[in-house]
C-alpha atoms as a PDB file:
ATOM      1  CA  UNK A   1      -5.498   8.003  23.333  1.00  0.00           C
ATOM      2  CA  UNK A   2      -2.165   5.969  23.754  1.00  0.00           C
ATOM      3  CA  UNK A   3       1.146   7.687  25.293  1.00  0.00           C
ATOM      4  CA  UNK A   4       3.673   5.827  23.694  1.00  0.00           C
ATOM      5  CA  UNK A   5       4.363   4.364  20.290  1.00  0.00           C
ATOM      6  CA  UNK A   6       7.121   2.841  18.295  1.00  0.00           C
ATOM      7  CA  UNK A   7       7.468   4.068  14.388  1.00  0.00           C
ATOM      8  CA  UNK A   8       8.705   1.348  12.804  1.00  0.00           C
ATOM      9  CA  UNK A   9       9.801   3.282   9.777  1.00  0.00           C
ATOM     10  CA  UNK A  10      13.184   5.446   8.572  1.00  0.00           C
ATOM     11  CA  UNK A  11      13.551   8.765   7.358  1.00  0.00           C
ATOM     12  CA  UNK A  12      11.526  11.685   6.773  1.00  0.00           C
ATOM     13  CA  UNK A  13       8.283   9.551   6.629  1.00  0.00           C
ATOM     14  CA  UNK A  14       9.542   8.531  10.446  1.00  0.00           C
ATOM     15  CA  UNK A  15      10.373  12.247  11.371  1.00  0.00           C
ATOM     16  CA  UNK A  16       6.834  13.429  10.483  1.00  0.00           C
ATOM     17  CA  UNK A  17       4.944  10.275  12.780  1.00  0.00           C
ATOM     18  CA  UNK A  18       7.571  11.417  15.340  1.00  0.00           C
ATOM     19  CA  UNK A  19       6.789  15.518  15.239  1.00  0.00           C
ATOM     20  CA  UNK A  20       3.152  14.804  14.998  1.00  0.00           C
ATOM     21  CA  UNK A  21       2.939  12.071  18.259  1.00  0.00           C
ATOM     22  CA  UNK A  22       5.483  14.373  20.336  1.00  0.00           C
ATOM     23  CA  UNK A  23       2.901  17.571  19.599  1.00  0.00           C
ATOM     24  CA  UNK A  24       0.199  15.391  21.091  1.00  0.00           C
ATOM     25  CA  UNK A  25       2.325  14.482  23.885  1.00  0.00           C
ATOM     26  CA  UNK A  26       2.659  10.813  23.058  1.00  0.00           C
ATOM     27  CA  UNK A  27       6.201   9.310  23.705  1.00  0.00           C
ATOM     28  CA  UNK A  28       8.117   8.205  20.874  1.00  0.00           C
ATOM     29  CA  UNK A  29      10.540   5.131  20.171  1.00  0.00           C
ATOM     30  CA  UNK A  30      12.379   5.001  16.398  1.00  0.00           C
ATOM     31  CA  UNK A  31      14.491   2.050  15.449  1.00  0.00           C
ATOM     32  CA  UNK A  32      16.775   1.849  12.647  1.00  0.00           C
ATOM     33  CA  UNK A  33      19.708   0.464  11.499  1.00  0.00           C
ATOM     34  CA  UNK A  34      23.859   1.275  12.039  1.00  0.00           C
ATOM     35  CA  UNK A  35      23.787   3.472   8.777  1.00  0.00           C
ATOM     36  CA  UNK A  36      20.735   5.428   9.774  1.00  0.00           C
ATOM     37  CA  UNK A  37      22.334   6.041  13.514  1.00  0.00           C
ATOM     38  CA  UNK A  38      22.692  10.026  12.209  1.00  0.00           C
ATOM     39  CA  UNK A  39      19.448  10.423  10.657  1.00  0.00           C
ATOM     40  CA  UNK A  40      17.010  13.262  12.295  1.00  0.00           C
ATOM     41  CA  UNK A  41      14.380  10.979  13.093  1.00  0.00           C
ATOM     42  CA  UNK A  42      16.446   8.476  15.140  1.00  0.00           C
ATOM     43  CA  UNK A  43      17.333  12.260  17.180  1.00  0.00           C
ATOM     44  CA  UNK A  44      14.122  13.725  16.902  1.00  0.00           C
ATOM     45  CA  UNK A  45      12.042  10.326  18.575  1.00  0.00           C
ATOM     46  CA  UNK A  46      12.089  10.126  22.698  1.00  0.00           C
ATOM     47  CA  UNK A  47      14.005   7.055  22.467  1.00  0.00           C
ATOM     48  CA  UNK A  48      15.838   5.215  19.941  1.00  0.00           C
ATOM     49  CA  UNK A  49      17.073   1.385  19.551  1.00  0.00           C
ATOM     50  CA  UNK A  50      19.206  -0.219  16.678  1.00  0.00           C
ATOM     51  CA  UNK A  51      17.730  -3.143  15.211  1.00  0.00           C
ATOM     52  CA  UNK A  52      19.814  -6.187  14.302  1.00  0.00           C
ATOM     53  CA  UNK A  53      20.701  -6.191  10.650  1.00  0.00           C
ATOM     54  CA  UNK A  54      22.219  -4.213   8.616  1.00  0.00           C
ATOM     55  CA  UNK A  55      20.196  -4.022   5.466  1.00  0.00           C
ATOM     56  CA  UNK A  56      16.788  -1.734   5.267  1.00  0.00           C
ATOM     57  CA  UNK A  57      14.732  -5.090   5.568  1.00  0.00           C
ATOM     58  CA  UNK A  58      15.054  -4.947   9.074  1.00  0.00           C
ATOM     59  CA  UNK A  59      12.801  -2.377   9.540  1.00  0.00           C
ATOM     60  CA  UNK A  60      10.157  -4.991   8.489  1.00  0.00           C
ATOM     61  CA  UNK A  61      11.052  -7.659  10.640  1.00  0.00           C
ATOM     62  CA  UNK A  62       7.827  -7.836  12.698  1.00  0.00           C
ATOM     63  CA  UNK A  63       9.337 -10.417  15.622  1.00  0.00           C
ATOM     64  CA  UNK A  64      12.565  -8.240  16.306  1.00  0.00           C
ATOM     65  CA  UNK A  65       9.938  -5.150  16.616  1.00  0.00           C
ATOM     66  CA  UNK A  66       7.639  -6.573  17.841  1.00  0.00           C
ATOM     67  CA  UNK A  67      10.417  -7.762  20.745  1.00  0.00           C
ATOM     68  CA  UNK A  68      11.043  -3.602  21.080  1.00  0.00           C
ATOM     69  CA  UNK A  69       7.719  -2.785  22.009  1.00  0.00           C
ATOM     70  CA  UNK A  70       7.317  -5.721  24.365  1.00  0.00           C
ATOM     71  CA  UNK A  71      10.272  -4.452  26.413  1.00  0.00           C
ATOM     72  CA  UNK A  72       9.551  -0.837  26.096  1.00  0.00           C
ATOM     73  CA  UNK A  73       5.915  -1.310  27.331  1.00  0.00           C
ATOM     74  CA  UNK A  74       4.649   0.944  24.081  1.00  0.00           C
ATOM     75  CA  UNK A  75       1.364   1.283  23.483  1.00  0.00           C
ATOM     76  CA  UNK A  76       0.817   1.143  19.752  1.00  0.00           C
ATOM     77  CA  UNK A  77       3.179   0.446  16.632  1.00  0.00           C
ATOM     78  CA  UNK A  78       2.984   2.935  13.171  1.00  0.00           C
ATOM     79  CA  UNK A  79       4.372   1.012  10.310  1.00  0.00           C
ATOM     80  CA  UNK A  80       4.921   4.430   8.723  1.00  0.00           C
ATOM     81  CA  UNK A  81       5.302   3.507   4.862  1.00  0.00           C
ATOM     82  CA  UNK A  82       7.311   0.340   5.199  1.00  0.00           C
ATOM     83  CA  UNK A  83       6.572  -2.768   3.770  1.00  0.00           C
ATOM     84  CA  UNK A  84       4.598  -3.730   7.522  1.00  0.00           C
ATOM     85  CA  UNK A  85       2.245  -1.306   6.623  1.00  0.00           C
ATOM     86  CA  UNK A  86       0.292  -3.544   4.097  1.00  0.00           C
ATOM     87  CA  UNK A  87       1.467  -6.372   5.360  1.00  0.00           C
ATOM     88  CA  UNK A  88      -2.462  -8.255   7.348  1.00  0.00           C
ATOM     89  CA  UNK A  89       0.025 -10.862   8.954  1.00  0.00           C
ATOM     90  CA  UNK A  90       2.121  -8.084  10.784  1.00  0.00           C
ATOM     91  CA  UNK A  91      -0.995  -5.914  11.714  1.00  0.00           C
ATOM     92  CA  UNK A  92      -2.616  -8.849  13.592  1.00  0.00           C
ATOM     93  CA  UNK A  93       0.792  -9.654  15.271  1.00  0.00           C
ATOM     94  CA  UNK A  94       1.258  -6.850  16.265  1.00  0.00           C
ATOM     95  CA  UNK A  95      -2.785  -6.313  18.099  1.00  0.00           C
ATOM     96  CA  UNK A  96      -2.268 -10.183  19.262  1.00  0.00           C
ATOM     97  CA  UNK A  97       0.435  -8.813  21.482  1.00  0.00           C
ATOM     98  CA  UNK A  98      -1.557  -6.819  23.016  1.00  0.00           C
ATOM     99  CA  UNK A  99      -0.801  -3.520  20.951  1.00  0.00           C
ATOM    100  CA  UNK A 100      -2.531  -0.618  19.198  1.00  0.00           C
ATOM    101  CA  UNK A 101      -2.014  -0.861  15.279  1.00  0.00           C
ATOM    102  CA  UNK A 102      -2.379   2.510  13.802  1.00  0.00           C
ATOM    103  CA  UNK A 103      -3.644   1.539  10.104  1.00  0.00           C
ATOM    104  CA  UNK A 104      -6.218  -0.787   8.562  1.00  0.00           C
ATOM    105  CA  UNK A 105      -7.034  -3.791   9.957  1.00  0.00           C
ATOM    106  CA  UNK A 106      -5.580  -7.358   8.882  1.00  0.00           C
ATOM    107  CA  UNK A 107      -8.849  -7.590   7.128  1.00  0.00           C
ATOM    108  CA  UNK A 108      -8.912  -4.905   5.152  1.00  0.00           C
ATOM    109  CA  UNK A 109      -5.039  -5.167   4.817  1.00  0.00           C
ATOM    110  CA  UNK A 110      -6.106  -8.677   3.384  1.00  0.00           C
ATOM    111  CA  UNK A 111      -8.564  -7.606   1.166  1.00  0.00           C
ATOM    112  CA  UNK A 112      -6.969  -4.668  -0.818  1.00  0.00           C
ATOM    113  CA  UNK A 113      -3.395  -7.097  -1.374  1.00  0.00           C
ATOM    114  CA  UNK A 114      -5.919  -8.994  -3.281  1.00  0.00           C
ATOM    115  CA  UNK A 115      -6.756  -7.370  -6.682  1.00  0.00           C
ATOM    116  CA  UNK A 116      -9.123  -9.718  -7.720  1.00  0.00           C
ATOM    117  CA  UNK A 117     -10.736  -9.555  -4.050  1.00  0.00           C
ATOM    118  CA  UNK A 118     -10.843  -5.860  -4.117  1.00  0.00           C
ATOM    119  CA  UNK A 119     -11.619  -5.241  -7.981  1.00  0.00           C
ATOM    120  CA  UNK A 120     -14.522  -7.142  -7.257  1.00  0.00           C
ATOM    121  CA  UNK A 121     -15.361  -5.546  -4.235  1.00  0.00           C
ATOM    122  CA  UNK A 122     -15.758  -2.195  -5.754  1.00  0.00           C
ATOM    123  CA  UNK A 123     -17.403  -2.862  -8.791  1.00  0.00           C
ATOM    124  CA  UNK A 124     -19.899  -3.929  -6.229  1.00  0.00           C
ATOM    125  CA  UNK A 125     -20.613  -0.157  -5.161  1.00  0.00           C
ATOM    126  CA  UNK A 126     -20.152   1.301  -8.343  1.00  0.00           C
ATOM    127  CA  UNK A 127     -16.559   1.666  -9.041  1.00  0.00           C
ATOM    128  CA  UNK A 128     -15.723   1.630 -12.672  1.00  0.00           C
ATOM    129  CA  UNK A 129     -12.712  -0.829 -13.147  1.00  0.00           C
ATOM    130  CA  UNK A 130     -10.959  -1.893 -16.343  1.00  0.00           C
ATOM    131  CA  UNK A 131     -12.056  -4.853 -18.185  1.00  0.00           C
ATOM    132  CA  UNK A 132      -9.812  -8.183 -16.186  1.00  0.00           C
ATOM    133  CA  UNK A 133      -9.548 -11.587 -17.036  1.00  0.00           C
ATOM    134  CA  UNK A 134      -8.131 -14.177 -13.945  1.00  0.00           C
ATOM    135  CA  UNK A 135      -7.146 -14.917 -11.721  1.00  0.00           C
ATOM    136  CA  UNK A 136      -5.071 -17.534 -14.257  1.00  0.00           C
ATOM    137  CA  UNK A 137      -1.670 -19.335 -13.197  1.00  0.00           C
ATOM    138  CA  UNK A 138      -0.575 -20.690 -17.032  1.00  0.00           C
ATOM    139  CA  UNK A 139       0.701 -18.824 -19.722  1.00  0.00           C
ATOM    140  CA  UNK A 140      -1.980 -20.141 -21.953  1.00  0.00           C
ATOM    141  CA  UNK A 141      -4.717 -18.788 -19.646  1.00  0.00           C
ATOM    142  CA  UNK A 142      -3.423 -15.086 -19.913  1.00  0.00           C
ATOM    143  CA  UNK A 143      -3.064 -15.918 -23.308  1.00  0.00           C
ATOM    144  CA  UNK A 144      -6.640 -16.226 -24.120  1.00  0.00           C
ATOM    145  CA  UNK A 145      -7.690 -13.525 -21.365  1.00  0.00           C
ATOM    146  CA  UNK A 146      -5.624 -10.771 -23.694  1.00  0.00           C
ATOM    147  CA  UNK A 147      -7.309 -11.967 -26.834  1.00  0.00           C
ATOM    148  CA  UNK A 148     -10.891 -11.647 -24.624  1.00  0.00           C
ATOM    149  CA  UNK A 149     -10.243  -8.479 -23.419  1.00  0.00           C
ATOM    150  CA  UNK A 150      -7.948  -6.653 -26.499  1.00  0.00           C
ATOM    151  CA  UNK A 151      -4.946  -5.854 -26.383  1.00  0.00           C
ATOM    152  CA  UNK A 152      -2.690  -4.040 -25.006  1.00  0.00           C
ATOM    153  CA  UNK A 153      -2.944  -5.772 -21.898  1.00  0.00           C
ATOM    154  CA  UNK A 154      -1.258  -5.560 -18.304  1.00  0.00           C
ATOM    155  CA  UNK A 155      -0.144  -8.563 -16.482  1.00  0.00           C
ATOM    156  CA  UNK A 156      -0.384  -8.259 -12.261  1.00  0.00           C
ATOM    157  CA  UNK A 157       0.452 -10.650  -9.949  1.00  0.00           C
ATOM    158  CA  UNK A 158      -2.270 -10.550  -7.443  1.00  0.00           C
ATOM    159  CA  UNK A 159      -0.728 -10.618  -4.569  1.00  0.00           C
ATOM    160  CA  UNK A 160       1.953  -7.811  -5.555  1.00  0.00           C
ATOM    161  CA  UNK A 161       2.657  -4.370  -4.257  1.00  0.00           C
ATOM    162  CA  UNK A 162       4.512  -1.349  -4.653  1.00  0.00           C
ATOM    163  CA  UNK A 163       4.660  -1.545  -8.679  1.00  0.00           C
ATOM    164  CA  UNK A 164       6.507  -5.504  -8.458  1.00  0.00           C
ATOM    165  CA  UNK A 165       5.289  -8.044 -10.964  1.00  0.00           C
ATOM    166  CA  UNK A 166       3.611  -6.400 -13.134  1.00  0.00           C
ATOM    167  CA  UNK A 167       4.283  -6.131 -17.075  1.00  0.00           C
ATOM    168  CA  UNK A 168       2.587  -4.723 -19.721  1.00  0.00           C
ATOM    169  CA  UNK A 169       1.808  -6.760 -23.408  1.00  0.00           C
ATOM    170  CA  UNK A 170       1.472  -4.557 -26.251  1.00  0.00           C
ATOM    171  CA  UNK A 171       0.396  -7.095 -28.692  1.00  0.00           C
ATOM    172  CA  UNK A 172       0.717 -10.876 -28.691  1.00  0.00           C
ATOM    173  CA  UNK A 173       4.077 -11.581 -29.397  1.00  0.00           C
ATOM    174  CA  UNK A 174       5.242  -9.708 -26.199  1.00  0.00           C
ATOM    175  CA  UNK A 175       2.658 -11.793 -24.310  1.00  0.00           C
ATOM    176  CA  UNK A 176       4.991 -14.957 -23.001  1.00  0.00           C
ATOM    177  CA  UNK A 177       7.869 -12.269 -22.165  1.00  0.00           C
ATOM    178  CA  UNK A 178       4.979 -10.143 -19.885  1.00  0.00           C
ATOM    179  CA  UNK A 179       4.781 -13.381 -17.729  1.00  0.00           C
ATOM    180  CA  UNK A 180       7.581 -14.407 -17.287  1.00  0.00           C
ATOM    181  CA  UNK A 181       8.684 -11.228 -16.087  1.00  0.00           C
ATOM    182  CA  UNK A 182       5.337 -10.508 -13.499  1.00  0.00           C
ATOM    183  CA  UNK A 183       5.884 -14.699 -12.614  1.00  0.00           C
ATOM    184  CA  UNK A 184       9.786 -13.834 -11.723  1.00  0.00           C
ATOM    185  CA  UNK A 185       8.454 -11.865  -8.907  1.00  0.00           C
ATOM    186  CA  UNK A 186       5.531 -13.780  -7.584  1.00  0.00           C
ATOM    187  CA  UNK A 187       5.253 -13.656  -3.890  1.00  0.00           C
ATOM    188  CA  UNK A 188       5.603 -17.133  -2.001  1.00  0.00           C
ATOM    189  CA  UNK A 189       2.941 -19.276  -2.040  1.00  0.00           C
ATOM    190  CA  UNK A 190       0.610 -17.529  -4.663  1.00  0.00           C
ATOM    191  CA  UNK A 191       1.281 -17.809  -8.374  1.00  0.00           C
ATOM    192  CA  UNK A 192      -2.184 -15.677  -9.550  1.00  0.00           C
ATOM    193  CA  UNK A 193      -1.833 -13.425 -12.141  1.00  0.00           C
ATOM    194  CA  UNK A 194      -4.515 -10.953 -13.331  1.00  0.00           C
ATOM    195  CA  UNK A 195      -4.629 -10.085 -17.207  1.00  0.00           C
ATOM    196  CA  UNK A 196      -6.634  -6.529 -17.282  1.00  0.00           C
ATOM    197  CA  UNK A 197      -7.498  -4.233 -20.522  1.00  0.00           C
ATOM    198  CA  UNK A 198      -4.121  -1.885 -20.250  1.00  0.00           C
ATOM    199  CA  UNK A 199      -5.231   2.237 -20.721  1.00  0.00           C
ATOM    200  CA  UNK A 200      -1.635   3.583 -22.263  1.00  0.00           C
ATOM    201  CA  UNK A 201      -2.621   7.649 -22.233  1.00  0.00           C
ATOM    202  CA  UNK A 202      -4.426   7.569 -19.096  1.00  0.00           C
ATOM    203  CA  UNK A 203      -3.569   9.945 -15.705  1.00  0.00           C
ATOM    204  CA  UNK A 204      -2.932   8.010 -12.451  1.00  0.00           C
ATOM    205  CA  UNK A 205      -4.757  10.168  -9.874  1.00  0.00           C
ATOM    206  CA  UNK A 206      -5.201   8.969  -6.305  1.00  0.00           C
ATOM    207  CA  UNK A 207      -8.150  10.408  -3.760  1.00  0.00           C
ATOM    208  CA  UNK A 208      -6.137  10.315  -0.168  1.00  0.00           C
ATOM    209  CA  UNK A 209      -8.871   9.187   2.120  1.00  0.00           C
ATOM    210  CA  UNK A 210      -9.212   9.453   5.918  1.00  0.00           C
ATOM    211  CA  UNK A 211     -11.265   6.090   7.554  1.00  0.00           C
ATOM    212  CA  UNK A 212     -11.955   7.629  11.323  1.00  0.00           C
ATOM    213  CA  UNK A 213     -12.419   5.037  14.287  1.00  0.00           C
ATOM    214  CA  UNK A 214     -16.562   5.891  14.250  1.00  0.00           C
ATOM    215  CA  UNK A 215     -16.947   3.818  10.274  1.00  0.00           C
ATOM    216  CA  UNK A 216     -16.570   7.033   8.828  1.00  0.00           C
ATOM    217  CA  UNK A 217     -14.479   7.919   5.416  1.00  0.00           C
ATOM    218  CA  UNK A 218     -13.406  11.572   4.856  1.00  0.00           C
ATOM    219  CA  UNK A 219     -11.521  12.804   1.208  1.00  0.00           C
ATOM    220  CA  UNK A 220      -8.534  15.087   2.295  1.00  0.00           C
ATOM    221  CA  UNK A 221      -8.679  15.668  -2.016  1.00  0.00           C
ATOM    222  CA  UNK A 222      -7.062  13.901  -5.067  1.00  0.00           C
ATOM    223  CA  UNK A 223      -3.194  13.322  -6.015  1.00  0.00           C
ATOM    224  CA  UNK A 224      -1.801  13.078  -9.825  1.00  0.00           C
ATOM    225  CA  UNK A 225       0.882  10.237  -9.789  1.00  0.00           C
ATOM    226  CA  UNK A 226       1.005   9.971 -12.842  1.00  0.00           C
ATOM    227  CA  UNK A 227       4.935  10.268 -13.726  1.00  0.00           C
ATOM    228  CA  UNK A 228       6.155   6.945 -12.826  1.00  0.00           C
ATOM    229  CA  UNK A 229       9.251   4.384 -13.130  1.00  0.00           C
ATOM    230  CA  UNK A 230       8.433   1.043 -12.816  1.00  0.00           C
ATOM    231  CA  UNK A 231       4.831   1.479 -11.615  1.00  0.00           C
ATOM    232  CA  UNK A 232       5.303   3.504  -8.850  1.00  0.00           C
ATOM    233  CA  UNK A 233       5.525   7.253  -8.579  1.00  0.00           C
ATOM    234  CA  UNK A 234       8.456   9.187  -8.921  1.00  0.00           C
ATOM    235  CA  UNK A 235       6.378  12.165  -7.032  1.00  0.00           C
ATOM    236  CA  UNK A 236       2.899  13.052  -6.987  1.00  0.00           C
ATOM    237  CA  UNK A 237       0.792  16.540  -7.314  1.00  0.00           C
ATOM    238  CA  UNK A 238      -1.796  17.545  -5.289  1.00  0.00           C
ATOM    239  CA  UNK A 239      -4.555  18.729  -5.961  1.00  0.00           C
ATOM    240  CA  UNK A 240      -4.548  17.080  -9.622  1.00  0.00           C
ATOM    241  CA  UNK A 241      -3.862  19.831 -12.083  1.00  0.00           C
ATOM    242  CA  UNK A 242      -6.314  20.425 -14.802  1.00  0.00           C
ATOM    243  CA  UNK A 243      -9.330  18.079 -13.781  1.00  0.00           C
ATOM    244  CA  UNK A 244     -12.691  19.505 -14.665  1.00  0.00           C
ATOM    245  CA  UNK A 245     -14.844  19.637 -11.359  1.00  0.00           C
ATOM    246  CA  UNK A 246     -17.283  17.247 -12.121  1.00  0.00           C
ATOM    247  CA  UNK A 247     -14.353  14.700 -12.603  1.00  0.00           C
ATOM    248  CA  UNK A 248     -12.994  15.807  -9.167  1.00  0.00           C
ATOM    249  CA  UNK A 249     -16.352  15.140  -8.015  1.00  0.00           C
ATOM    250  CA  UNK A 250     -16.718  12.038  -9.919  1.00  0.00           C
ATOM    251  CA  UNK A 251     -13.203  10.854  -9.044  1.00  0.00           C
ATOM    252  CA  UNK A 252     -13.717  11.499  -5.371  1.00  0.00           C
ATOM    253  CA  UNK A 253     -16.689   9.720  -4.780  1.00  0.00           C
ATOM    254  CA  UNK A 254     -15.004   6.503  -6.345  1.00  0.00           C
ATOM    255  CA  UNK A 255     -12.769   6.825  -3.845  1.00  0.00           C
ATOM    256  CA  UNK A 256     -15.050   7.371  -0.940  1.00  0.00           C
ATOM    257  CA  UNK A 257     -17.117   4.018  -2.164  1.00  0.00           C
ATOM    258  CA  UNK A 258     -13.676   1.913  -2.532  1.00  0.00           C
ATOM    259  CA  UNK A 259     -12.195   3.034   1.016  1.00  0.00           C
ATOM    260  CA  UNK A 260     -15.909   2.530   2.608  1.00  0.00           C
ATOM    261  CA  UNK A 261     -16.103  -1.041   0.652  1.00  0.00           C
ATOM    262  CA  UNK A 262     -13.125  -2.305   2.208  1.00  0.00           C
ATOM    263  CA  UNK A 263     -13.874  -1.372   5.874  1.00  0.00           C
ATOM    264  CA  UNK A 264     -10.873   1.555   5.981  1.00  0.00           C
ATOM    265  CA  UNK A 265      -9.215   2.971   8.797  1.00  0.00           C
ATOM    266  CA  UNK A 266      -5.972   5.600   8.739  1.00  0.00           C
ATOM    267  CA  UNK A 267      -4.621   7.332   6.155  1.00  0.00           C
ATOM    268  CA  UNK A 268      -4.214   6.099   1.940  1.00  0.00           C
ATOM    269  CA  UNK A 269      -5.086   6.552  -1.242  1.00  0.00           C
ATOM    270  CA  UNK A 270      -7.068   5.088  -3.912  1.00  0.00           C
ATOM    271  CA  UNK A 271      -7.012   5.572  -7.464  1.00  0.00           C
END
């Protein structure tokens, strides 16, 4: 056990890493920026610093936290739900200075920002995944992949996250607006785009797994996120109304095999 750690996250996400570490008995440290000064969790934490900046991004800038915890002493570093906490370059920053990092490791961090990485790693143990074509980096490519696969198709940038650059094609005419729009918001350095067989009228339900130090994956149950904007939930239900209980079953153990084929540690959810 560690007796200090630095959430490197805002708002209520923050407040319930803070309540939870101060029940243990672990110090806390919250950072956040000038307009968050009032917020509970910069209150609620044992200690509280501002970070330079003004704009939410700060709370991901690894070297400025990174600088925190160095002159704090703290033990370990929660990236709460920030964009650190999928982030493999900031997770093995933060361990090579000589910190605890309470989440995945960079290499599983690594792995599951890679969709074709990852889709291949769980159709390896049995995890049904729709029909992809890719990785392809010309509009031609994702072209033919669509006609392969059927349309409609969905268009993901491999390296996104968080529901950014990704577009769906409902039949080919919309195909050379989809990617434009998923290569507007390609990440740095990585152009890859996956094409995959798009399921209009299906639920998005999530099994929120718990990977414990020993190897060990747990299911705490299943989530429906399936009302979203833009890819990403607007709020999720839990447990998943309306799912037959062999599905649950079935659904579960899909997650358990994805979280255990990646190496997991922490909290998530896959789906």
């Amino acid at each position: 056990m560690y007796g200090s750690v630095l959430i490197a996250d805002r708002g209520a996400l923050a407040s319930r890493v803070i309540r939870t570490a101060r029940r243990l008995g672990i110090r806390t440290f919250a950072v956040h920026i000038g307009a968050d000064r009032g917020r509970p969790f910069v209150s609620e934490a044992h200690h509280a610093e501002q970070l330079k900046g003004e704009k939410p991004s700060a709370y991901s800038e690894i070297a400025q936290i990174l600088e925190i915890a160095r002159r704090h002493d703290v033990d370990a570093v929660h990236p709460g739900g920030s964009a650190l906490a999928g982030d493999p370059d900031a997770a093995a920053a933060v361990i090579a200075a000589g910190h605890i990092w309470i989440g995945p490791s960079p290499g599983t961090l690594a792995c599951t920002r890679d969709k074709v990485r990852l889709s291949q790693l769980v159709r390896d143990v049995g995890v049904p995944t729709p029909e992809s074509v890719g990785p392809v980096s010309t509009v031609e490519d994702a072209a033919a992949g669509a006609e392969q696969i059927g349309y409609p198709v969905i268009l993901k940038a491999v390296a996104g996250r968080n529901g950014v650059g990704i577009a769906v094609s409902e039949k080919p005419a919309d195909l050379v607006r989809a990617y434009e729009r998923v290569r507007a918001h390609l990440p740095a350095g990585d152009e890859r785009i996956l094409v995959q067989r798009h399921y209009p009228r299906v639920r998005s339900i999530e099994v929120q797994v718990l990977g414990l130090a020993d190897g060990a994956v747990v299911a705490l149950g299943e989530r429906d996120c399936s009302v979203q904007r833009r890819f990403s939930p607007v709020f999720a239900e839990s447990p998943a109304p309306g799912l037959r209980p062999v599905v649950r079953e079935e659904i579960t153990a899909a997650g358990l095999w994805a979280a255990e084929a990646v190496g997991f540690r922490g909290g998530g959810g896959y789906g």
